[in-house]
C-alpha atoms as a PDB file:
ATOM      1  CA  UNK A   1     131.942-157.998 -87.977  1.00  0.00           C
ATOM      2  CA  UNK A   2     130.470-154.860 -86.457  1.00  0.00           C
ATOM      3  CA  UNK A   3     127.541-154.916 -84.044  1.00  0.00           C
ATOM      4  CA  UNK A   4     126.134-152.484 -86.598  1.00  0.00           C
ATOM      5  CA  UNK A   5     125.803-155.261 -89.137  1.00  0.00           C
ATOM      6  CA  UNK A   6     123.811-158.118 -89.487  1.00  0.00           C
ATOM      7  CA  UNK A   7     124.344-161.701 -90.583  1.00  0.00           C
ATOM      8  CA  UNK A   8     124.100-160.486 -93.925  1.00  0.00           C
ATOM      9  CA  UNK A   9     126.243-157.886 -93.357  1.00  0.00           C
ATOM     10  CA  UNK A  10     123.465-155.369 -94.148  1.00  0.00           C
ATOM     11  CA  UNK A  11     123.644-152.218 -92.113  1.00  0.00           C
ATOM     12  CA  UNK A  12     121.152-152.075 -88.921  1.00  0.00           C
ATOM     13  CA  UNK A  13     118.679-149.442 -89.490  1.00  0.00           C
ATOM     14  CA  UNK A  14     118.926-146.973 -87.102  1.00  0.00           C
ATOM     15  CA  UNK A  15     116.180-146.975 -84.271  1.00  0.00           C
ATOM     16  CA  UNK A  16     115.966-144.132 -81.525  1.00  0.00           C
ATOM     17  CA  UNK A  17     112.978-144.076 -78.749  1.00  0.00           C
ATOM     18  CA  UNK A  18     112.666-141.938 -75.850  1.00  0.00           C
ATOM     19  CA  UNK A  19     111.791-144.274 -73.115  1.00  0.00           C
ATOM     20  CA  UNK A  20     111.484-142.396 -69.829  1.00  0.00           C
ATOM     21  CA  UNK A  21     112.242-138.539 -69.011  1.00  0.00           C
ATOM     22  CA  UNK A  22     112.466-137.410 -65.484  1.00  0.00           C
ATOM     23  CA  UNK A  23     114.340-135.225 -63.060  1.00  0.00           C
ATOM     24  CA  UNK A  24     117.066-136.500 -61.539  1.00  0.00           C
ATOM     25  CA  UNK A  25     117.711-134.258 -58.840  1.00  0.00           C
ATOM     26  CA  UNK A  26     116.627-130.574 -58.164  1.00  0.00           C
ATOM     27  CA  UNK A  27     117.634-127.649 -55.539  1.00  0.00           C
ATOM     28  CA  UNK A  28     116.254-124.332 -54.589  1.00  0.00           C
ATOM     29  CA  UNK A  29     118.025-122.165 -52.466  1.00  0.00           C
ATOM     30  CA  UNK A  30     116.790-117.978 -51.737  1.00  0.00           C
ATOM     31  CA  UNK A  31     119.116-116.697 -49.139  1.00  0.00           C
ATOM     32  CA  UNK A  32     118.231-113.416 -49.045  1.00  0.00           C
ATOM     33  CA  UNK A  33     114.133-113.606 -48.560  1.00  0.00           C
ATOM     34  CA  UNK A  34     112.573-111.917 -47.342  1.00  0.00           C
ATOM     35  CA  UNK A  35     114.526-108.955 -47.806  1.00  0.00           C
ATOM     36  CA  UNK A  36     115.837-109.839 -51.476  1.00  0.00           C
ATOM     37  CA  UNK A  37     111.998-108.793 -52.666  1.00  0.00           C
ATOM     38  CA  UNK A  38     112.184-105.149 -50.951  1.00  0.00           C
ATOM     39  CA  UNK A  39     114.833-104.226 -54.026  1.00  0.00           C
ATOM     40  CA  UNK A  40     114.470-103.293 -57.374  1.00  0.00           C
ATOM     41  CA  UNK A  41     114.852-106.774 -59.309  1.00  0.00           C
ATOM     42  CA  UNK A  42     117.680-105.969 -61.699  1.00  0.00           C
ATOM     43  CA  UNK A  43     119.470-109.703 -61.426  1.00  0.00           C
ATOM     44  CA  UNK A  44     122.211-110.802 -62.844  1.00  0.00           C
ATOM     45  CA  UNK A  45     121.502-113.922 -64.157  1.00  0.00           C
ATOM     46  CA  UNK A  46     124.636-117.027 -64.579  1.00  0.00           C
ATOM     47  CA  UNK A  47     123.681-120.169 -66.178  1.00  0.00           C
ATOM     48  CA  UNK A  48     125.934-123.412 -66.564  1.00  0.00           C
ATOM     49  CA  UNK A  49     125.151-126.765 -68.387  1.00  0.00           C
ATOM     50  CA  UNK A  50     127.003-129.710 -68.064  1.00  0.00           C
ATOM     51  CA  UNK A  51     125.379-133.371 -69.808  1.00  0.00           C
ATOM     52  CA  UNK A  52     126.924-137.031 -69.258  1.00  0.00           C
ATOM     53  CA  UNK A  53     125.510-139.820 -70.891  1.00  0.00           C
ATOM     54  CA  UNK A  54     126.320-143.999 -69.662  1.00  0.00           C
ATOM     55  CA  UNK A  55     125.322-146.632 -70.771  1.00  0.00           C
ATOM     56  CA  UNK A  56     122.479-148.644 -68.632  1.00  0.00           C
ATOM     57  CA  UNK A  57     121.912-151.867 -70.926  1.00  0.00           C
ATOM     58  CA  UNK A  58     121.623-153.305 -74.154  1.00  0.00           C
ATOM     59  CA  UNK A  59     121.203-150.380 -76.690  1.00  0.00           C
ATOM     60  CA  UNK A  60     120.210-148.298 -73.727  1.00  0.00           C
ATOM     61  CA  UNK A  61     121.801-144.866 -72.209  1.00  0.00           C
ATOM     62  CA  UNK A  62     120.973-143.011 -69.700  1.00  0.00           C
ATOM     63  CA  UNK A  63     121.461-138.776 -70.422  1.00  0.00           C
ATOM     64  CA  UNK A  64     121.650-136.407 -67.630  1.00  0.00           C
ATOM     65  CA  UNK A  65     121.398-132.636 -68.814  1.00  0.00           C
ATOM     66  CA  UNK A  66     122.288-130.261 -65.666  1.00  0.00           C
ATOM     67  CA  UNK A  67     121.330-127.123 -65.307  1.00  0.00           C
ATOM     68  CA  UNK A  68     122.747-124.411 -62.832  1.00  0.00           C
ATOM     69  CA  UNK A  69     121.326-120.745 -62.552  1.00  0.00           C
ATOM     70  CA  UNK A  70     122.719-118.326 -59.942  1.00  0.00           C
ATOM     71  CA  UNK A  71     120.628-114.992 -59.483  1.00  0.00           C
ATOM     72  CA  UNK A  72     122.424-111.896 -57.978  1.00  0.00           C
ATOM     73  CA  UNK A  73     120.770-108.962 -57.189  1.00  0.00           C
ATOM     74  CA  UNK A  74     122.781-106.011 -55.882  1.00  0.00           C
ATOM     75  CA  UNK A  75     125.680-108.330 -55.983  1.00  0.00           C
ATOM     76  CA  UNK A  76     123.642-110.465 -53.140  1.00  0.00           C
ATOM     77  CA  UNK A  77     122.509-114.134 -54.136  1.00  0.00           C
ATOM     78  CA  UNK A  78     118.994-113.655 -54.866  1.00  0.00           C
ATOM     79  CA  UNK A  79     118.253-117.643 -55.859  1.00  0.00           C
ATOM     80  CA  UNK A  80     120.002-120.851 -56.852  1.00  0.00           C
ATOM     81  CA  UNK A  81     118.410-123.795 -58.763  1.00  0.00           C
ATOM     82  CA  UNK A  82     120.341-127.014 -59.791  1.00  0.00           C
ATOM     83  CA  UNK A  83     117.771-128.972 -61.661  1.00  0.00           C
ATOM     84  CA  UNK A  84     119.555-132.502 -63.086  1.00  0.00           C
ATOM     85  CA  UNK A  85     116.754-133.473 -66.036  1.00  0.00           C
ATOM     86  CA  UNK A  86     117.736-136.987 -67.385  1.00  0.00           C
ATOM     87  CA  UNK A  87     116.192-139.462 -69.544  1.00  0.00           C
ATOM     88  CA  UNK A  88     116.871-143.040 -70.917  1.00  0.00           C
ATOM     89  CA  UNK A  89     117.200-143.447 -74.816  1.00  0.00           C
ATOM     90  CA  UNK A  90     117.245-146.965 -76.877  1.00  0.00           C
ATOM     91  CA  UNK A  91     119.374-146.286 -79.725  1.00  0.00           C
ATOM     92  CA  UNK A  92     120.738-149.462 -81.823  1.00  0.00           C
ATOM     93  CA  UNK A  93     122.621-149.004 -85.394  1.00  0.00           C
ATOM     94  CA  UNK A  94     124.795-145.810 -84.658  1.00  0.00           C
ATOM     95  CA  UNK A  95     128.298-145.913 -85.594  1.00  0.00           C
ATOM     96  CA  UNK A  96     130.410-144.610 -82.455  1.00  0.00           C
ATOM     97  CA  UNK A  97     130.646-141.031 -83.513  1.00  0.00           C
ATOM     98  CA  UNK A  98     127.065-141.028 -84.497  1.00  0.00           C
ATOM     99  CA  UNK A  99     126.148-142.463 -81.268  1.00  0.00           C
ATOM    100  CA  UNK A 100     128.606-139.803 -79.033  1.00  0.00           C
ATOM    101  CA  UNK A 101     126.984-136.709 -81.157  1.00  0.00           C
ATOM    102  CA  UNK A 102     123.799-138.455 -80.066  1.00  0.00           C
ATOM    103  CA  UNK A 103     124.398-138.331 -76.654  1.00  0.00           C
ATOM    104  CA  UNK A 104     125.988-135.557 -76.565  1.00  0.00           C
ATOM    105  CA  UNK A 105     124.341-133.158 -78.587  1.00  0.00           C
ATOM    106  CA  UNK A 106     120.709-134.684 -79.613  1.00  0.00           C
ATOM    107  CA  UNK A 107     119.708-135.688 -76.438  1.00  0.00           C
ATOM    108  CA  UNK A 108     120.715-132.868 -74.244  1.00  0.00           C
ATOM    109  CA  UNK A 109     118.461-130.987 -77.308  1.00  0.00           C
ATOM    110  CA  UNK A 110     115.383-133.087 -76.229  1.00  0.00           C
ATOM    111  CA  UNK A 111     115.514-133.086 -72.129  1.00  0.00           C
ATOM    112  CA  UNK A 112     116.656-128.964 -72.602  1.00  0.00           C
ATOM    113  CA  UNK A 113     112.822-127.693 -72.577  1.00  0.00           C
ATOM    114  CA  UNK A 114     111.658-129.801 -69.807  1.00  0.00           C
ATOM    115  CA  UNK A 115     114.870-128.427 -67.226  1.00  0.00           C
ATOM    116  CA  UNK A 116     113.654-125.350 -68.775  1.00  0.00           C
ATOM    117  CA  UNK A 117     110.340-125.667 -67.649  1.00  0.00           C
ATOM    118  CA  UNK A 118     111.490-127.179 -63.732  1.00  0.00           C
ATOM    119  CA  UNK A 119     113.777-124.278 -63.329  1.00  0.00           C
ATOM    120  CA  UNK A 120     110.737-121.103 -64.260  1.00  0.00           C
ATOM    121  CA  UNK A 121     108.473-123.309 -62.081  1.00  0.00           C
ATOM    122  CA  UNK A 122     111.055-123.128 -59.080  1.00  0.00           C
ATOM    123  CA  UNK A 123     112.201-119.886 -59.243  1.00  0.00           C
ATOM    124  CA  UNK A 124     108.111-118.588 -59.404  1.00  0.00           C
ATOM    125  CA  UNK A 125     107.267-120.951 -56.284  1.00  0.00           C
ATOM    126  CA  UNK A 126     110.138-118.883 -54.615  1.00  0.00           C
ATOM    127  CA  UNK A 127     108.269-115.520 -55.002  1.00  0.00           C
ATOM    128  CA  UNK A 128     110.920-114.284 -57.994  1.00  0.00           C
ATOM    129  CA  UNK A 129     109.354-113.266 -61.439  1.00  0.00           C
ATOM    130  CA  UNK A 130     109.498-115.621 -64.249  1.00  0.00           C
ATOM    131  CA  UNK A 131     112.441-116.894 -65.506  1.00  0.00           C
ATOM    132  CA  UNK A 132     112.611-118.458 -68.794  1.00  0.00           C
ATOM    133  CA  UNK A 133     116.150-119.420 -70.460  1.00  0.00           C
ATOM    134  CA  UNK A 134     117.220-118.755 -73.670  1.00  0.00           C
ATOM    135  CA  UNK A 135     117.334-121.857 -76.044  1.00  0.00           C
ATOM    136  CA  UNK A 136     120.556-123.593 -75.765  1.00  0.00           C
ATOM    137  CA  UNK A 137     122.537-124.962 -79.453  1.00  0.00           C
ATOM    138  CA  UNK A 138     124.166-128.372 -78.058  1.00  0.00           C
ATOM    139  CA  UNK A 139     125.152-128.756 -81.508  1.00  0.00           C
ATOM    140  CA  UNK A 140     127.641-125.649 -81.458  1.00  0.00           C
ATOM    141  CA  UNK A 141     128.238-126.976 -77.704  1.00  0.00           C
ATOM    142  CA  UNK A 142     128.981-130.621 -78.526  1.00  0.00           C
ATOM    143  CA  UNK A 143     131.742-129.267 -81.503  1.00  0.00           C
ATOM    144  CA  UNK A 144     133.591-126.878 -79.047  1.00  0.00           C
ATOM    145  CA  UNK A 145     133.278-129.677 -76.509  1.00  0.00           C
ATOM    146  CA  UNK A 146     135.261-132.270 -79.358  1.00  0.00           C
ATOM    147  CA  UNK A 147     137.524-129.186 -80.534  1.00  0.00           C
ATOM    148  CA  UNK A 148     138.565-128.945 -76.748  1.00  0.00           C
ATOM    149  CA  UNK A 149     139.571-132.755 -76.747  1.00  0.00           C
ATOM    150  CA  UNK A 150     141.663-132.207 -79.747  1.00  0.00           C
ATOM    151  CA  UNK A 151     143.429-129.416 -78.402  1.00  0.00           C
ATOM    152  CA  UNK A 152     144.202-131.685 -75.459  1.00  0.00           C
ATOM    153  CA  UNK A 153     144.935-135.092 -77.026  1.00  0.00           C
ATOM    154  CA  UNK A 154     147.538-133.178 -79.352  1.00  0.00           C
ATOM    155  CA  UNK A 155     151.289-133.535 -77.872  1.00  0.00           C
ATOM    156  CA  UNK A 156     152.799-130.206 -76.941  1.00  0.00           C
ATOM    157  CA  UNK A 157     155.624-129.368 -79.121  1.00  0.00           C
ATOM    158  CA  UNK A 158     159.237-130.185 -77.510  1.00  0.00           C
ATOM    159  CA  UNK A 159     161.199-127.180 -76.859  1.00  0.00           C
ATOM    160  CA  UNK A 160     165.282-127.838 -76.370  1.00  0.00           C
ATOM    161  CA  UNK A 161     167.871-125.338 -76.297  1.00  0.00           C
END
């Protein structure tokens, strides 16, 4: 019988709750101050996401979204921040895939804004104009991500001559 079931062998309804959001773990770096703010502030901005998800208990997960943003300016590193914004979901009645695109795709959607908001906070402490990123589509990210494992799990063709 699967734990999606009950006695009766009726489906579970599906229950999600956001139970805690938080950051993780955050840096700020500025190398070049003071003399990064004496040029003209033409940066070129890299941003990298990365989310894992684990399980913490019964029904429970813990999602961490992380969030890397490198700012050059004249090809010098103007700023770094590596914010890690993670939060702990219930979710009971998912079947497995629904559960991974959860995790890997719905969540990341929901703790997105607030990494969004750390990383403009940071990088405004640190004397640089406001940064605000662009809004990310896990969903597009989460299909690559599971057309990528295909593409690996499939057996390379054997070659003989």
């Amino acid at each position: 019988m699967s734990d999606e079931q009950n006695q009766a062998g009726e489906q579970t309804p599906q229950q999600f709750e956001i139970q805690k959001i938080f950051v993780k773990d955050v840096s700020f770096e500025a190398p070049g101050t003071p003399e990064t703010f004496t040029l003209e502030w033409q940066p070129e901005v890299n941003v990298q996401l990365n989310t894992n998800a684990r399980t913490i208990g019964d029904k429970q997960y813990e999602v961490v979204l992380s969030v890397t943003v490198t700012a050059k300016n004249d090809d010098k590193n103007a700023f770094l921040v590596e914010v890690q914004q993670a939060g702990v979901f219930g979710m009971n009645g998912f079947e497995q895939d629904q559960l991974n695109g959860m995790l890997g795709s719905f969540c990341p959607d929901i703790l997105f804004p607030y990494a969004r908001e750390v990383i403009s906070d940071l990088v405004t402490r640190g004397g640089f104009p406001q940064l605000l990123l662009a809004p990310v589509n896990f969903d597009a990210l989460y299909q690559e991500h599971l057309k990528q494992q295909a593409v690996q799990e499939q057996p390379e063709p054997v070659t003989t001559h």
